[in-house]
Protein backbone atom coordinates (compact mmCIF):
# COMPACT_ATOMS: atom_id res chain seq x y z
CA UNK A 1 -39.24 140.56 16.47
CA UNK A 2 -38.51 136.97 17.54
CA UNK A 3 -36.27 135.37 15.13
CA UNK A 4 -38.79 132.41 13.97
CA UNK A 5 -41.46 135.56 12.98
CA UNK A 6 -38.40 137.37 10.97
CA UNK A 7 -37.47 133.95 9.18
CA UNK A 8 -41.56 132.80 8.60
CA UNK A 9 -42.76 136.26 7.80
CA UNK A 10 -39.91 137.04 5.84
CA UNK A 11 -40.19 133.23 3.79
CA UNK A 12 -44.35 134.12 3.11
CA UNK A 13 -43.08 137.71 1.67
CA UNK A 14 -40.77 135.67 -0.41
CA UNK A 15 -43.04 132.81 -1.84
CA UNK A 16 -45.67 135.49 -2.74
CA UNK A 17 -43.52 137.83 -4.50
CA UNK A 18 -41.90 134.72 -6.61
CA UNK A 19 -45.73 134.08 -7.64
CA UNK A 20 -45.71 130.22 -5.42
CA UNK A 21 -48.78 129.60 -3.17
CA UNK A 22 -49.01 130.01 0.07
CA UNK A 23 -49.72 126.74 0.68
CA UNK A 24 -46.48 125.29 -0.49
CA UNK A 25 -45.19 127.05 2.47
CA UNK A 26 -47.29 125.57 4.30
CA UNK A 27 -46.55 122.15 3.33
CA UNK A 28 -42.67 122.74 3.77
CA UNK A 29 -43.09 123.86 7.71
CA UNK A 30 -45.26 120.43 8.05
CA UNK A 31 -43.10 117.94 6.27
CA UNK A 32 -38.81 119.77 7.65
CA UNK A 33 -39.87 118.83 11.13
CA UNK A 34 -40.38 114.81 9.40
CA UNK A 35 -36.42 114.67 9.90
CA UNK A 36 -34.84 111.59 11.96
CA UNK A 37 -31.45 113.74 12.63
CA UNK A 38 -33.91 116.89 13.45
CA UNK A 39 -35.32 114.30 16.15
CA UNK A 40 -31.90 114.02 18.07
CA UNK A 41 -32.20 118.09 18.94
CA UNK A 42 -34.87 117.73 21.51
CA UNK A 43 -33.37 114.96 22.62
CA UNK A 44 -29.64 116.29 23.73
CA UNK A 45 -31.69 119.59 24.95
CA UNK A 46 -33.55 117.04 27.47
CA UNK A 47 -30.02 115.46 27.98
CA UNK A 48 -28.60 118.37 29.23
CA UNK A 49 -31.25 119.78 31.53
CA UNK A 50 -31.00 116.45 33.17
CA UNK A 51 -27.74 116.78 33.72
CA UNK A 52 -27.51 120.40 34.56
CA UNK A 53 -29.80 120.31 37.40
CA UNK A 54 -28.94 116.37 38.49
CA UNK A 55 -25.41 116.92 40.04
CA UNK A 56 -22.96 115.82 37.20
CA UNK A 57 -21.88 119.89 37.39
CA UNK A 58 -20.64 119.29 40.56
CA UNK A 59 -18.70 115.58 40.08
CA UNK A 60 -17.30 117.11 37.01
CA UNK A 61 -15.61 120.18 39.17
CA UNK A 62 -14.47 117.86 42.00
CA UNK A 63 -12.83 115.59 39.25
CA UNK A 64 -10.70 118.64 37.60
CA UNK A 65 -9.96 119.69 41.13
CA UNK A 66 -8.49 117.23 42.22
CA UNK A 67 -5.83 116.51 39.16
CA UNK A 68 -5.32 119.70 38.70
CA UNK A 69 -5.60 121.50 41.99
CA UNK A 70 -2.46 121.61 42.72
CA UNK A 71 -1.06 123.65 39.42
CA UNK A 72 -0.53 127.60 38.93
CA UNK A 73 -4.42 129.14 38.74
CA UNK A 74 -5.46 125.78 39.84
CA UNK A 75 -9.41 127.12 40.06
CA UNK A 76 -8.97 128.54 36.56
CA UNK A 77 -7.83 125.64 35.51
CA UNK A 78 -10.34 123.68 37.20
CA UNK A 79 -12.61 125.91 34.78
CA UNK A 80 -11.22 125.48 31.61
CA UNK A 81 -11.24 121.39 32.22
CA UNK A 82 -14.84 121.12 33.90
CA UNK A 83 -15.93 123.62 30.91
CA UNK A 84 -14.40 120.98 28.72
CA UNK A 85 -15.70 117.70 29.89
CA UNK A 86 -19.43 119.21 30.73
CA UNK A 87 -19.51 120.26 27.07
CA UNK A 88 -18.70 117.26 25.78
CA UNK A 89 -21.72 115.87 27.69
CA UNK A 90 -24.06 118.87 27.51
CA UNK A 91 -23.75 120.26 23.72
CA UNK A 92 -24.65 123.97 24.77
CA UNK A 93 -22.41 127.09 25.63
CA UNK A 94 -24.50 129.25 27.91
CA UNK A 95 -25.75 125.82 29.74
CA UNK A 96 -21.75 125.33 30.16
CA UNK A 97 -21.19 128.66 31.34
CA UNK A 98 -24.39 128.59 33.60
CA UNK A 99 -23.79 125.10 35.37
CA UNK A 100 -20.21 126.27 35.97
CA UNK A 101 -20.43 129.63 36.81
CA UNK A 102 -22.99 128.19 39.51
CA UNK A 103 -20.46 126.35 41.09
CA UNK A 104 -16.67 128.16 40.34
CA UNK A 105 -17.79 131.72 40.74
CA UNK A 106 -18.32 131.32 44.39
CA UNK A 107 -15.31 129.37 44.72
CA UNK A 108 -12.93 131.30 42.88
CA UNK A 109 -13.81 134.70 44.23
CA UNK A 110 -13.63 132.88 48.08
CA UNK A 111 -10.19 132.66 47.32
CA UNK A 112 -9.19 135.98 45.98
CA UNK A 113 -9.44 135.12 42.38
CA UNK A 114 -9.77 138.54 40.91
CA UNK A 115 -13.29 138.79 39.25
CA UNK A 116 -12.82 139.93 36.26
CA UNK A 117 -10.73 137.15 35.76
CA UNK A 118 -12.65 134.56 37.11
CA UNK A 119 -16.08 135.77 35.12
CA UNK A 120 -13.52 135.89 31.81
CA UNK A 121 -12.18 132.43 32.29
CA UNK A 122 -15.33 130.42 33.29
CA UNK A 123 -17.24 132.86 30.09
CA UNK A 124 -14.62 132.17 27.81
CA UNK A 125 -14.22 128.29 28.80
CA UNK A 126 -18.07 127.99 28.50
CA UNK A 127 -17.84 128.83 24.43
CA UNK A 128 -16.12 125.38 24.22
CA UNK A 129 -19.71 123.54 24.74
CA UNK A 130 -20.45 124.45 20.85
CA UNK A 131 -17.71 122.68 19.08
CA UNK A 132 -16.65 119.82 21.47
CA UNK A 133 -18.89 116.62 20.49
CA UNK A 134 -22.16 116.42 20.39
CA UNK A 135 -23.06 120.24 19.52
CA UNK A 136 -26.31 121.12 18.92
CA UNK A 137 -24.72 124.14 16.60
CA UNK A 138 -23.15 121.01 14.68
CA UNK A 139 -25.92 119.14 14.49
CA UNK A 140 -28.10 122.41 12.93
CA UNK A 141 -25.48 122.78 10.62
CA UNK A 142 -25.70 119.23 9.53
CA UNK A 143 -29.36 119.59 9.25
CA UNK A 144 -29.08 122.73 7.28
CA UNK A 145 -26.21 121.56 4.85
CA UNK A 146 -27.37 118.52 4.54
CA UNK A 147 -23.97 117.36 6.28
CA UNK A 148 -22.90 113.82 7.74
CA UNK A 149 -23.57 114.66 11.76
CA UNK A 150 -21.05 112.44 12.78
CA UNK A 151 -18.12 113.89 10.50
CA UNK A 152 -19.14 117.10 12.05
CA UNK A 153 -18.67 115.93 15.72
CA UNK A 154 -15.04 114.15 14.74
CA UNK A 155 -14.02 117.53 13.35
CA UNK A 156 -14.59 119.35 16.25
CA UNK A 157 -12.74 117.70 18.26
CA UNK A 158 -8.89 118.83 18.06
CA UNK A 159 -10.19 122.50 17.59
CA UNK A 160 -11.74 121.97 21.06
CA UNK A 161 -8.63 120.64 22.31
CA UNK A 162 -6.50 123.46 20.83
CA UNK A 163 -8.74 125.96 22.24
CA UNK A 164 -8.68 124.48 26.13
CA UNK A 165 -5.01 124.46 25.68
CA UNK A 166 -4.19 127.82 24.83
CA UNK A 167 -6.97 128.89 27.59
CA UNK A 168 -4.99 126.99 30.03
CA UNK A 169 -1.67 128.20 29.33
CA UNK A 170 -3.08 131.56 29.72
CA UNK A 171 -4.22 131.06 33.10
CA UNK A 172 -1.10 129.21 34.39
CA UNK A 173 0.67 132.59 32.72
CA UNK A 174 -1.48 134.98 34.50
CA UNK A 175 -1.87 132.96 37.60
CA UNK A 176 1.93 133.48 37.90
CA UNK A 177 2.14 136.75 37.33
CA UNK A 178 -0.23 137.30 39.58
CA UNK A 179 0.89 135.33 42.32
CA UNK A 180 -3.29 133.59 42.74
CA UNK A 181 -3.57 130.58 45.32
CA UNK A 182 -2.99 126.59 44.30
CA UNK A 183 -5.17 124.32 45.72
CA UNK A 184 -3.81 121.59 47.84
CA UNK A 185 -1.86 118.58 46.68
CA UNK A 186 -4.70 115.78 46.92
CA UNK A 187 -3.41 111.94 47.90
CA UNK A 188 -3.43 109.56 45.64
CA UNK A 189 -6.60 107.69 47.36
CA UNK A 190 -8.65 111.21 47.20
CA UNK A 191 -7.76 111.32 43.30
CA UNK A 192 -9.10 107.51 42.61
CA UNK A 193 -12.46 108.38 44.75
CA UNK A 194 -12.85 112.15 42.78
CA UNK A 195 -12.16 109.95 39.46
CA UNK A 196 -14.70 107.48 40.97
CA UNK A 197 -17.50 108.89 41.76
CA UNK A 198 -17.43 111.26 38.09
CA UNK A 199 -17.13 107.84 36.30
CA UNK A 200 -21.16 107.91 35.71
CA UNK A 201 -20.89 111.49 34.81
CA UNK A 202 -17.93 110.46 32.11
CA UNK A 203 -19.90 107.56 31.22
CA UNK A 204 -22.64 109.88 29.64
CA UNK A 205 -20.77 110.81 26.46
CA UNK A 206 -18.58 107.72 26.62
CA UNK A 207 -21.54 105.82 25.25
CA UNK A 208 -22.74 108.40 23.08
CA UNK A 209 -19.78 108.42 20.81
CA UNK A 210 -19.02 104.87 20.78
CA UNK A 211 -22.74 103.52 20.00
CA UNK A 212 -22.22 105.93 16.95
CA UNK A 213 -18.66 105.83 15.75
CA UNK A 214 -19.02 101.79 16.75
CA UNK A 215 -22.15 102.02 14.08
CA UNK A 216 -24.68 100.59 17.12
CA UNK A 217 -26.58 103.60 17.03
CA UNK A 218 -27.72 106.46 14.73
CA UNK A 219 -27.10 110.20 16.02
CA UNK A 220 -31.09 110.26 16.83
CA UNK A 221 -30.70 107.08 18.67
CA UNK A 222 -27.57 108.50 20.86
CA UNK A 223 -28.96 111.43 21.31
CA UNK A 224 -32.19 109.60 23.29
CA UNK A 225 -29.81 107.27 24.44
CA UNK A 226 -27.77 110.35 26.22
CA UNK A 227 -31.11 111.22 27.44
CA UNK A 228 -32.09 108.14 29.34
CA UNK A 229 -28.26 107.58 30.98
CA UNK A 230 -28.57 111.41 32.10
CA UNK A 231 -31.43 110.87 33.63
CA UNK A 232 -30.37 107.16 35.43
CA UNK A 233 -27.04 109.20 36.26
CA UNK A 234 -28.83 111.99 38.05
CA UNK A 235 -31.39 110.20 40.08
CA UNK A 236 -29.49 107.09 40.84
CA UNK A 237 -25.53 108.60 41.27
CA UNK A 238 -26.01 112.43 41.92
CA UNK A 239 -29.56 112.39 43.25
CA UNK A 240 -29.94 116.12 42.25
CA UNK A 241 -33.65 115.93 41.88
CA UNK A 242 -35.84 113.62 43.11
CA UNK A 243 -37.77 111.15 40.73
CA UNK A 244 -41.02 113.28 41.08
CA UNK A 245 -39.57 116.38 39.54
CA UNK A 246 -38.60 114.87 36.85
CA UNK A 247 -41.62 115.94 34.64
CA UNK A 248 -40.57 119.76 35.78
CA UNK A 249 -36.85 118.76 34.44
CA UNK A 250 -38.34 117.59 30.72
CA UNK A 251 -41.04 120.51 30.65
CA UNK A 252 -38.07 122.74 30.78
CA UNK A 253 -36.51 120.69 28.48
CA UNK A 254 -39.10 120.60 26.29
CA UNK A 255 -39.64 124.44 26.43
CA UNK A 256 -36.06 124.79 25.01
CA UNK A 257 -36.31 122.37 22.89
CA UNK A 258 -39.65 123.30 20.88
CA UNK A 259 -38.35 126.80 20.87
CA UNK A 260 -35.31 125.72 18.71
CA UNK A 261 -37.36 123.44 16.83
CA UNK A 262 -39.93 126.27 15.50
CA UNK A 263 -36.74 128.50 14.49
CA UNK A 264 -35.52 125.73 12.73
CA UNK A 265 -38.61 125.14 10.60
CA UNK A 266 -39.12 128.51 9.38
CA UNK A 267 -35.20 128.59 8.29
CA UNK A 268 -35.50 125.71 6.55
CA UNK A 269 -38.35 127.16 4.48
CA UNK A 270 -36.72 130.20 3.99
CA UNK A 271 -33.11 128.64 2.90
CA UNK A 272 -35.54 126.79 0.72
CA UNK A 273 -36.45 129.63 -1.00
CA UNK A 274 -33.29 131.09 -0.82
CA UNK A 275 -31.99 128.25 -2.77
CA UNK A 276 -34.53 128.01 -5.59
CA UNK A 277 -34.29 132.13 -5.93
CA UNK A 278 -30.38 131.74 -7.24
CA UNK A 279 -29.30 133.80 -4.47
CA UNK A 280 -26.39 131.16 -4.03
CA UNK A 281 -25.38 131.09 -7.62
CA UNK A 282 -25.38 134.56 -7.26
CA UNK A 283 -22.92 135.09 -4.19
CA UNK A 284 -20.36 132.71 -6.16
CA UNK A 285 -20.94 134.82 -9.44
CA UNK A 286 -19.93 138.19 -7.66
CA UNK A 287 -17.10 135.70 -5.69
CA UNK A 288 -15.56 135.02 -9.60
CA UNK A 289 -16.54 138.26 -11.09
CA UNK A 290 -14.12 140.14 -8.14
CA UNK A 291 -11.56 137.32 -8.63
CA UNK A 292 -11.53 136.64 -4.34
CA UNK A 293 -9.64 132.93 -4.31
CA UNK A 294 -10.91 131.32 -1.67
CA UNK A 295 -8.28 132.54 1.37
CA UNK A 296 -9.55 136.04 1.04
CA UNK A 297 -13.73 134.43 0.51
CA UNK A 298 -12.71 133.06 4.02
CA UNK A 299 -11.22 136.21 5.18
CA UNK A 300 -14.82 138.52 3.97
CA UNK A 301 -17.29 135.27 5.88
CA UNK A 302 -15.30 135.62 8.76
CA UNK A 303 -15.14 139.35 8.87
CA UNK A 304 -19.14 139.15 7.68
CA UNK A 305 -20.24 136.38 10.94
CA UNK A 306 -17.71 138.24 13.62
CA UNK A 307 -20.39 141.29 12.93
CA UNK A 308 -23.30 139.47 12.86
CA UNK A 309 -22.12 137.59 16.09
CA UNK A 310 -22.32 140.58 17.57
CA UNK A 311 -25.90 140.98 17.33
CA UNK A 312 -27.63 137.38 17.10
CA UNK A 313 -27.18 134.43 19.10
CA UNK A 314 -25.81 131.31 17.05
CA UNK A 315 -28.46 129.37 16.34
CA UNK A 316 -30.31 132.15 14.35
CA UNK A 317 -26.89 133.70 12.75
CA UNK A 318 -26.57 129.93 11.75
CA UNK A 319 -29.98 129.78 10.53
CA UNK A 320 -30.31 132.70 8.56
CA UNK A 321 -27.05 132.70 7.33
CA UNK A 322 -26.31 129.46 6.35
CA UNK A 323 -29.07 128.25 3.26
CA UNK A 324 -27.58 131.13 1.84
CA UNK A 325 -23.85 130.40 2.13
CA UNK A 326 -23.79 126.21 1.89
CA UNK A 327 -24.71 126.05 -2.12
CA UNK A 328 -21.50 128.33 -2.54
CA UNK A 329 -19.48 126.32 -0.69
CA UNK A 330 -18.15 123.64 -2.99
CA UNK A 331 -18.04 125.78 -6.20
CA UNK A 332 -15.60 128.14 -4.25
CA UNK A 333 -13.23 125.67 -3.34
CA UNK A 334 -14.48 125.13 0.92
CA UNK A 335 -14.80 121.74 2.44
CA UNK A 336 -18.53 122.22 3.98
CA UNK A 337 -16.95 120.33 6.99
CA UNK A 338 -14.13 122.39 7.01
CA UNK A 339 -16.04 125.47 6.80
CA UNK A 340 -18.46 123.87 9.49
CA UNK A 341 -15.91 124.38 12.23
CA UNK A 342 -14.72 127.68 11.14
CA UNK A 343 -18.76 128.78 11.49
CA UNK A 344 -19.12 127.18 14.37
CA UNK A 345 -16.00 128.61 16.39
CA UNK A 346 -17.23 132.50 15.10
CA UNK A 347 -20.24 131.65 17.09
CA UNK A 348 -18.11 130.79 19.95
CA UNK A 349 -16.84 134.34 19.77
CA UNK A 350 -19.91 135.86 19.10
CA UNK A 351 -21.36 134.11 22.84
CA UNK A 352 -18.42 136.54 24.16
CA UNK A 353 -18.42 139.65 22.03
CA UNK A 354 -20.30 142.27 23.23
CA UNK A 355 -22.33 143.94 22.65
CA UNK A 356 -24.29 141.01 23.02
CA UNK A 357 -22.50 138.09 23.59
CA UNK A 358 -25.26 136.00 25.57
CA UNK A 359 -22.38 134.24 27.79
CA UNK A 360 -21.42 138.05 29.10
CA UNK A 361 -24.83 138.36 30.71
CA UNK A 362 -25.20 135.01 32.03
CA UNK A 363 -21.90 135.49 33.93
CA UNK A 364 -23.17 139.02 35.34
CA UNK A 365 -26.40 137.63 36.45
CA UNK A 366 -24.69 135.57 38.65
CA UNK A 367 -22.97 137.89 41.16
CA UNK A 368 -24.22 141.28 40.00
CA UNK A 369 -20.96 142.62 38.42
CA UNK A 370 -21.58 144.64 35.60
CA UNK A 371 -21.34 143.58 32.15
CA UNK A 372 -18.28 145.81 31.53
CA UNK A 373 -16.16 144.04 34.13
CA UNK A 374 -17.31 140.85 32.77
CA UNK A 375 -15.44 142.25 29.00
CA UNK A 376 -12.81 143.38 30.47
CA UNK A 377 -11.92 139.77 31.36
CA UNK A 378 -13.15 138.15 28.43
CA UNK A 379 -11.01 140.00 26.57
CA UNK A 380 -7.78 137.86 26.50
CA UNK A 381 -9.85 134.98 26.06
CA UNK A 382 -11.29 136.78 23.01
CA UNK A 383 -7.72 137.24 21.33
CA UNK A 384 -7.01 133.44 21.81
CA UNK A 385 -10.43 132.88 20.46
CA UNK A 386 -9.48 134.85 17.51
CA UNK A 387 -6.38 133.34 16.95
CA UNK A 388 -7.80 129.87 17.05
CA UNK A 389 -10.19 131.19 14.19
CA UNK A 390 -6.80 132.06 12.03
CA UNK A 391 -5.81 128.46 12.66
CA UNK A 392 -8.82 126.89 12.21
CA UNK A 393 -9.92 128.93 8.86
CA UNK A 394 -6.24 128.46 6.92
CA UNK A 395 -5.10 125.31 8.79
CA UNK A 396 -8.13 122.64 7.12
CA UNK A 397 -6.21 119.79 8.29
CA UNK A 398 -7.15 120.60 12.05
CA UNK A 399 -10.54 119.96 11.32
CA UNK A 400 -10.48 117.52 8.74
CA UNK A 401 -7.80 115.11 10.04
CA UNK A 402 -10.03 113.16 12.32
CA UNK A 403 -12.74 112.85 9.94
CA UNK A 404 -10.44 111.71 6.91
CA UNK A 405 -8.94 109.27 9.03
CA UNK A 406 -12.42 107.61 9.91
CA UNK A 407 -14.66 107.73 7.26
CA UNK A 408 -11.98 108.53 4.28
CA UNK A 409 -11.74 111.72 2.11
CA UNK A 410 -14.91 113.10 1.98
């Protein structure tokens, strides 16, 4: 069944056992979607379909080629950096992995990039796009757990960067041992017109975080703001579509968009219920009554989403998971933004865990490998993946750091 059927069926089953109307269900799916931050989804959705079909892709590629061309792996590399800076403009994995698959596949396997590698690096890279600033996973999460959105971006931030870094000294370890092709060593006045023409492209999230962490804008606000620069970007600089396709561009958009929004609703009706049921209460009861301190409570979620990730994509894992966990948060001893990272980055590894690990198809659609190839070079991207999730889950300062600095001790 589609997840928003599971989640509203299962919420109607619920208030009519409990003995509440009907209709109070009914007035909860009307008044969640009456949310200002819920606004900014559809709006970074839109955002990133602009951008994905208006050129910035392609800018972003030519800018990582040409500073880092030159270097062991220097196409894999180019992946793990354009995977970087897309996501910090686009806000969605598979979109990552999509837009750059589009463009580095080709490239990489022109060159005699093996493919298995070069589907496992541009896959694995693509997972990046859910933690790196502004996530929609993040902004769910703040939506469900009634969490400051902007905290959440800050705290994804050196997690991202840990995450490209260990990708990266992977590939310049393989790409060595392997002997694969460098690009060629690009002047200095090639660099300053690749770092040129991106500068609209880099502009797009450049704006976005300072108009919020400079307090001009709210997250809603940057979110259409992002919007409205994608699209001036794209027609004006890129010219990837012309100006009369643009209602195609925000149809698909809005597609995307209202699909998320409708799962949203019906979780938030259900973690309503979930919440007024004691289920929470509950889950920290049996937490105290097996005396679990909080290192091995961390240890059983992690253990707990890795499986689920394996079946569900992240927005409904997040969705159904999440009203249940967030109440037991605090009484346990977890920072909700803390914990908001660690959720987030088992997602990451759930896009690349098969069996269904969404980014694993994506990547085969695109040059007909099959699916098993595709694992069998995600797979040491999955290690690092899992041993940024041991950092990240009993290293809190990674994730907290940034946000404690900004906005004090939350």
């Amino acid at each position: 069944m589609p997840i928003y059927l599971v989640l509203g069926v299962g919420a109607a089953i619920l208030f009519v056992v409990s003995g509440e109307p009907l209709v109070s269900l009914a007035q909860k799916l009307a008044d969640e979607p009456n949310s200002s931050t819920l606004m900014a989804l559809p709006f970074f959705v839109m955002a990133a379909a602009f951008m994905r079909r208006g050129g910035v892709a392609r800018a972003l590629v030519d800018l990582a080629t040409a500073w880092v061309g030159a270097l062991p792996g220097s196409l894999g590399l180019v992946s793990v950096v354009s995977c970087t800076l897309f996501a910090a403009i686009c806000g969605s994995s598979v979109a990552t992995a999509l837009a750059m698959g589009t463009i580095l596949l080709p490239a990489m396997l022109e060159r005699g990039y093996p493919r298995s590698f070069a589907l496992g690096v541009i896959g694995a890279s693509g997972t990046i796009g859910i933690v790196i600033p502004p996530s929609l996973s993040l902004i769910l999460y703040g939506i469900v757990t009634e969490q400051s959105v902007p905290r959440l971006f800050l705290a994804g931030i050196l997690p991202g960067i840990l995450q490209a870094a260990l990708f990266a000294l992977w590939v310049v370890f393989y790409a060595k041992w392997k002997k694969l092709p460098r690009e060629r060593v690009y002047s200095f006045r090639e660099l300053m017109h690749a770092t040129v023409k991106a500068t609209p492209a880099l502009a797009i999230p450049a704006i976005v975080i300072a108009g919020i962490y400079g307090g001009l804008v709210t997250v809603t606000e940057a979110a259409a703001l992002s919007a409205m620069v994608a699209l001036i970007v794209s027609l004006v600089f890129y010219r990837g579509f012309a100006l009369r396709d643009t209602p195609s561009v925000m149809a698909e958009a809005m597609y995307s968009a209202s699909t998320i929004m409708i799962i949203v609703v019906t979780a938030l009706a259900f973690g309503h219920w979930m919440t007024r049921s004691g289920a929470p209460a509950a889950l920290v009861q049996f937490v105290l009554d097996h005396h679990l301190s909080t290192w091995q409570f961390l240890l059983t979620i992690n253990v707990l989403l890795l499986l689920i990730g394996c079946f569900l994509e992240v927005s409904s894992t997040l969705l159904v998971v999440m009203p249940i966990l967030a109440p037991a948060l605090l009484p346990l001893g977890v920072d909700p933004v803390h914990f908001s990272i660690i959720f987030t980055h088992n997602m990451e590894v759930g896009l690349v865990h098969p069996p269904v690990g969404l980014n694993l198809f994506v990547l085969a659609s695109l040059c007909d490998a099959p699916t098993r190839e595709v694992i069998r070079g995600i797979l040491p991207f999955l290690i690092l993946l899992l041993v940024v999730l041991a950092i990240i889950t009993y290293v809190p300062g990674l994730s907290l750091w940034l946000p404690n600095l900004v906005y004090g001790a939350g």
